[in-house]
N, C-alpha and C. Protein backbone atom coordinates (compact mmCIF):
# COMPACT_ATOMS: atom_id res chain seq x y z
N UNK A 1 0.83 -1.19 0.00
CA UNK A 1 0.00 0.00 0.00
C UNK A 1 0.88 1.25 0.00
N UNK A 2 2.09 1.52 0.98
CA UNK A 2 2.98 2.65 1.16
C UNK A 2 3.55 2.74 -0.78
N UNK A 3 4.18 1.52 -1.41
CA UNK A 3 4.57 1.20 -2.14
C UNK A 3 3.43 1.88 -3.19
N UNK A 4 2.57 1.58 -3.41
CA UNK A 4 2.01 2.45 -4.62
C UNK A 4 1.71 3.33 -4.20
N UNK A 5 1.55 4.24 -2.68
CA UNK A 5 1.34 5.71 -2.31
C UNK A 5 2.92 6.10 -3.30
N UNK A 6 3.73 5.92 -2.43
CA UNK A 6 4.95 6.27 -2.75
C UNK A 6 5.61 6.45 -4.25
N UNK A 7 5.00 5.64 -5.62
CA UNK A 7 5.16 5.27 -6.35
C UNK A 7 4.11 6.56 -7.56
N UNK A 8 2.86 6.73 -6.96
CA UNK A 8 2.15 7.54 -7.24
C UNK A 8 2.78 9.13 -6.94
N UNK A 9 3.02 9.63 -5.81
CA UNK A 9 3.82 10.40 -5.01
C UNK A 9 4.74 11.28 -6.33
N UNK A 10 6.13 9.75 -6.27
CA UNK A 10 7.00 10.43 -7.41
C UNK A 10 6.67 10.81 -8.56
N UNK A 11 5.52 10.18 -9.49
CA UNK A 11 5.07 10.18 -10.44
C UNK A 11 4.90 11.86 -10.36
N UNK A 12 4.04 11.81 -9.40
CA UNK A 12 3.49 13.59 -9.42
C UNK A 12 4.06 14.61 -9.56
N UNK A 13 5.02 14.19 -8.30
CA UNK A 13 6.46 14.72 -8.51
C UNK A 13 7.29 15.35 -9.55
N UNK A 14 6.82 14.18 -10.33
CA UNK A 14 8.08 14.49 -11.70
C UNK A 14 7.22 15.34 -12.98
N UNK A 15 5.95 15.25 -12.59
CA UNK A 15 4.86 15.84 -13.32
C UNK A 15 5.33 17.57 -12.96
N UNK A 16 4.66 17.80 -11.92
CA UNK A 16 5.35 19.22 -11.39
C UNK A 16 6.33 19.62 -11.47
N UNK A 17 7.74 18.94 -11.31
CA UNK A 17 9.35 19.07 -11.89
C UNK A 17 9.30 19.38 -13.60
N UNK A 18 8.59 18.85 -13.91
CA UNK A 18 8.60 19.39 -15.52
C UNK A 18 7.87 20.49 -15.68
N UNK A 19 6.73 20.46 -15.44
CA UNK A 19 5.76 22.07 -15.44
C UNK A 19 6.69 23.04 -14.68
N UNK A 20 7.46 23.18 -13.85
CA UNK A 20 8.33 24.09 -13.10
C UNK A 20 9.39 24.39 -14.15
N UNK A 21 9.77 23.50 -14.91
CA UNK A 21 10.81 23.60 -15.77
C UNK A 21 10.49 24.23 -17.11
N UNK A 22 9.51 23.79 -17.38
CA UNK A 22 8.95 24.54 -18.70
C UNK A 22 8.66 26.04 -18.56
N UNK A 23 7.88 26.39 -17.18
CA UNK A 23 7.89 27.63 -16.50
C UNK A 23 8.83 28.39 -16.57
N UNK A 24 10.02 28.11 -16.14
CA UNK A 24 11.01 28.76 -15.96
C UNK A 24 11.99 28.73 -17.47
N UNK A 25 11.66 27.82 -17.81
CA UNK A 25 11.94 28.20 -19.99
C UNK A 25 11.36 29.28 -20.68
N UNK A 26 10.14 29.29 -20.14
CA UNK A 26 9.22 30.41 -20.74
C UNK A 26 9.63 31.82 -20.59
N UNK A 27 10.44 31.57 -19.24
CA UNK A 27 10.57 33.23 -18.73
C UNK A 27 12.44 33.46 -19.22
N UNK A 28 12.76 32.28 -19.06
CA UNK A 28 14.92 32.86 -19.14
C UNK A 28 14.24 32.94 -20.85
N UNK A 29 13.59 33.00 -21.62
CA UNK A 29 13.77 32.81 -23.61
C UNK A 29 13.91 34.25 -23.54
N UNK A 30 13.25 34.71 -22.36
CA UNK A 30 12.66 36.44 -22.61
C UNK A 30 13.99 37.35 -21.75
N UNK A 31 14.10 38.38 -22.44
CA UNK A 31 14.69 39.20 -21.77
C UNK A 31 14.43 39.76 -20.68
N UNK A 32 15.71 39.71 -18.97
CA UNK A 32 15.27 39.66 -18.30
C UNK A 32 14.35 40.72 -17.54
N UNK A 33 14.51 41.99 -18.78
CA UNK A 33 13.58 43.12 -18.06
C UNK A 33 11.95 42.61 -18.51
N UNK A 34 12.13 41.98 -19.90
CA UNK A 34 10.61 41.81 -20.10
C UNK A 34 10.36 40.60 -19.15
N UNK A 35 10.98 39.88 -18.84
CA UNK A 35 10.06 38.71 -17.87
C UNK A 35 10.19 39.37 -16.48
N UNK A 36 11.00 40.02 -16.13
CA UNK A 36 10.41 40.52 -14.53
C UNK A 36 8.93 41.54 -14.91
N UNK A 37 8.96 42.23 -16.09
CA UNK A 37 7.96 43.09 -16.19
C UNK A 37 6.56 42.38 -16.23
N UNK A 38 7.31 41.41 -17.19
CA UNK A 38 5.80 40.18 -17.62
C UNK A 38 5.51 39.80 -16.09
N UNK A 39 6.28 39.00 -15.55
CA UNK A 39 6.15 38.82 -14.08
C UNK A 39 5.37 39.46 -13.43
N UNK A 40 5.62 40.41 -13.13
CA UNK A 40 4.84 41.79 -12.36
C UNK A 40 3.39 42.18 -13.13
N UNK A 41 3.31 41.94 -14.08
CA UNK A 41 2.19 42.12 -15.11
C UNK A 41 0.94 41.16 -14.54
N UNK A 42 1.36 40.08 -14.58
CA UNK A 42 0.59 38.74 -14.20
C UNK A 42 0.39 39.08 -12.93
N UNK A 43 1.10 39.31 -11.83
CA UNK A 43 0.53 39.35 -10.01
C UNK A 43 -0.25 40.60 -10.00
N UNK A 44 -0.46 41.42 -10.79
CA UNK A 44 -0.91 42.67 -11.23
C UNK A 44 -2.14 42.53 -11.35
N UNK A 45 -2.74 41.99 -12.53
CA UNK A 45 -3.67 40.87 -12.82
C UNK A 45 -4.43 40.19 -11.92
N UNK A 46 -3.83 39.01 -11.47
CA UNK A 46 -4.40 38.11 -10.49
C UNK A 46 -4.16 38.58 -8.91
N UNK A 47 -3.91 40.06 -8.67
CA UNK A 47 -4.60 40.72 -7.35
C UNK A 47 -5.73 41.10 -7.82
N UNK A 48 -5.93 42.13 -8.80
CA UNK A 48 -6.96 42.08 -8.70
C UNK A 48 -8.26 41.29 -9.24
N UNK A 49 -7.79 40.28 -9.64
CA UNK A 49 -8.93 39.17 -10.05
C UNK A 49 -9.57 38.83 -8.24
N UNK A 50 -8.31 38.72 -7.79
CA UNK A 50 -8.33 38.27 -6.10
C UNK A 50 -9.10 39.24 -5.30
N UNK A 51 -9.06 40.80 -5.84
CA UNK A 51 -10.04 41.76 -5.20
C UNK A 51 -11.39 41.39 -5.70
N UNK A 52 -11.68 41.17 -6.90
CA UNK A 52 -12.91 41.05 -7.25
C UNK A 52 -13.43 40.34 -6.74
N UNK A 53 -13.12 39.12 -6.65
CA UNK A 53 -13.81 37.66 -6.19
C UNK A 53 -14.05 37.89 -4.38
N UNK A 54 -12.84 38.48 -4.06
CA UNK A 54 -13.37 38.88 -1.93
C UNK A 54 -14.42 39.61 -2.63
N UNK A 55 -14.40 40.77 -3.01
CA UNK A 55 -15.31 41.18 -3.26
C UNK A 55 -16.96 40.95 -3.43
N UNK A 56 -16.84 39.53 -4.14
CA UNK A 56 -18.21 38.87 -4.57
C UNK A 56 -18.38 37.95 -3.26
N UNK A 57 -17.86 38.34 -3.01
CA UNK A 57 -17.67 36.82 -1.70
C UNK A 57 -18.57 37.95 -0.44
N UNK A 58 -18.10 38.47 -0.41
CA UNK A 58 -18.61 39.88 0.54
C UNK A 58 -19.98 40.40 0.58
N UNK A 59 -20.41 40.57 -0.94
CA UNK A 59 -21.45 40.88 -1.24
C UNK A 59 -22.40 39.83 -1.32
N UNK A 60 -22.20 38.13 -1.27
CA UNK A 60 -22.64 36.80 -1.56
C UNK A 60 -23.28 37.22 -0.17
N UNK A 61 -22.45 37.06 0.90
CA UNK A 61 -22.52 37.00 2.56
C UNK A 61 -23.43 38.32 2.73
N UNK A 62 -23.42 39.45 2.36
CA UNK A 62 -24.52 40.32 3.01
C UNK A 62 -25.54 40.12 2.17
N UNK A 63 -25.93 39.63 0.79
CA UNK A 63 -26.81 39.44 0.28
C UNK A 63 -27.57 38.30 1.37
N UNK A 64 -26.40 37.66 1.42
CA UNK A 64 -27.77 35.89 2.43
C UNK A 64 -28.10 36.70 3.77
N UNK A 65 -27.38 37.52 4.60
CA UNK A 65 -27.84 37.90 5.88
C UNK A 65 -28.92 39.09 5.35
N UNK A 66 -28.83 39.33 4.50
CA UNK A 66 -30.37 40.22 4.52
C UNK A 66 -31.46 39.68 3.77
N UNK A 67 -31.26 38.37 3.25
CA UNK A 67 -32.58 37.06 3.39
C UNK A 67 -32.77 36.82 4.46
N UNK A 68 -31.91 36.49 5.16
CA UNK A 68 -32.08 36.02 6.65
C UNK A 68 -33.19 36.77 7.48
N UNK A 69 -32.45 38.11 7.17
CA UNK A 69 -33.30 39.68 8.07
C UNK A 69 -34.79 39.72 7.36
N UNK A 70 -35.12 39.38 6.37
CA UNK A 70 -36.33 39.49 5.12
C UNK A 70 -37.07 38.41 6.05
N UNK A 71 -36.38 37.17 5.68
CA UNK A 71 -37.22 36.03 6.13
C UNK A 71 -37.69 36.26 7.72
N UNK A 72 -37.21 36.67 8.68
CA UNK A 72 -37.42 36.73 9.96
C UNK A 72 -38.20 38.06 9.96
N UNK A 73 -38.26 38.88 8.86
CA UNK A 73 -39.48 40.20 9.06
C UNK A 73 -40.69 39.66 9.05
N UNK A 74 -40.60 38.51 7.68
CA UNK A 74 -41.73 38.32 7.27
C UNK A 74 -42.06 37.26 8.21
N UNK A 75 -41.37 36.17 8.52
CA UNK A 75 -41.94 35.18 9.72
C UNK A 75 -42.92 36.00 10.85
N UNK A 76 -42.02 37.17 11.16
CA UNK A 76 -42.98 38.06 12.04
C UNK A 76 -44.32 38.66 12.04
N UNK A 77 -44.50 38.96 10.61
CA UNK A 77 -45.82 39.76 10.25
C UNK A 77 -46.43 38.62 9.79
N UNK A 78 -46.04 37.21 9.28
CA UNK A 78 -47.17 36.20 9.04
C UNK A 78 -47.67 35.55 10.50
N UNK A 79 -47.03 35.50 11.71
CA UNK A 79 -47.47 35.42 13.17
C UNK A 79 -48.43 36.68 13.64
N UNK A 80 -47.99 37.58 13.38
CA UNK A 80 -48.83 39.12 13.87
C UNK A 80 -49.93 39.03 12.91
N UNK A 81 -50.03 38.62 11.84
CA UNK A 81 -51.28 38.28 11.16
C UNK A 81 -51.95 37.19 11.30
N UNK A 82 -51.23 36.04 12.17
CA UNK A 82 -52.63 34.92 11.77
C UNK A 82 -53.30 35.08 13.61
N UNK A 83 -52.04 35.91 14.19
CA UNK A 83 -53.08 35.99 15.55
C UNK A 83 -54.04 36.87 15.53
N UNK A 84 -53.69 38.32 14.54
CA UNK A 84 -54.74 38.86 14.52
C UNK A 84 -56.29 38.28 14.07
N UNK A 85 -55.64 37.00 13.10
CA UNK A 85 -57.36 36.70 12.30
C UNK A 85 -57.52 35.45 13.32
N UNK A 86 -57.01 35.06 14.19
CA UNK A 86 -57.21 34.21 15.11
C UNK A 86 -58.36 35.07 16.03
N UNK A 87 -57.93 35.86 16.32
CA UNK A 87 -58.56 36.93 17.58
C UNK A 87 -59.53 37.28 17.04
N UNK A 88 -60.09 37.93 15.85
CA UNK A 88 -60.58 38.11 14.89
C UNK A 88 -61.57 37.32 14.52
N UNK A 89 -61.85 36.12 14.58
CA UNK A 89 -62.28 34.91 13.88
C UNK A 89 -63.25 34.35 15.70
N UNK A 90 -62.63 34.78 16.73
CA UNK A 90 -62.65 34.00 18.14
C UNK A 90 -63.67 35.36 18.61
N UNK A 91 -63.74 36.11 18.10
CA UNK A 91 -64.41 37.81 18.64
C UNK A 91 -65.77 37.53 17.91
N UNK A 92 -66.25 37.80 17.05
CA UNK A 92 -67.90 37.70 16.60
C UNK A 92 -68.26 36.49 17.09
N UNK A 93 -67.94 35.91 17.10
CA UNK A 93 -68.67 34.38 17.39
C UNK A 93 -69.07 33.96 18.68
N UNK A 94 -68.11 35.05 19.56
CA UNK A 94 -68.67 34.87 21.20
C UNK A 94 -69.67 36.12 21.56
C-alpha cells in the first residue's frame, strides 16, 4: 500500500518538476527586463482578479444575511397576522 502511495507520489512529482521547468523556460527565452515586467504584469492581474472575487464573496454574505433579516421580518408579520385573524375569527362568534 505505502509502495504504490509512494510510487504515485513520485510520479506527481516528476509531473510538477517538468511544469516548473517549462515555466522557468518560458521566462529565461525572454529578456530579463521583459520577464520581470511580464512577471509583475501577471501578479498585477491576479490581485486584482483576487479583489474582485473577496469582493463577490462579501457581497454573496450580506446578500444571504439580509434574506435572513427578510425572512425573519416576514416570519414576524405572518405570526402578527394569523393571531390577529385568530382573535378576529374567536371575537364575533362569542
Amino acid at each position: 500500500m505505502d509502495e504504490a502511495k509512494e510510487a504515485a507520489q513520485s510520479a506527481v512529482n516528476a509531473v510538477c518538476d517538468a511544469l516548473k521547468y517549462f515555466g522557468d523556460v518560458s521566462y529565461a527565452i525572454l529578456p530579463q527586463d521583459v520577464a520581470h515586467g511580464l512577471g509583475d504584469f501577471k501578479k498585477a492581474i491576479l490581485s486584482n482578479v483576487r479583489s474582485v472575487i473577496d469582493w463577490e464573496v462579501d457581497w454573496i454574505d450580506d446578500r444571504v444575511a439580509g434574506g435572513d433579516r427578510l425572512r425573519e421580518e416576514w416570519q414576524q408579520e405572518c405570526t402578527v397576522n394569523e393571531s390577529s385573524a385568530a382573535a378576529g375569527a374567536e371575537g364575533p362568534a362569542n
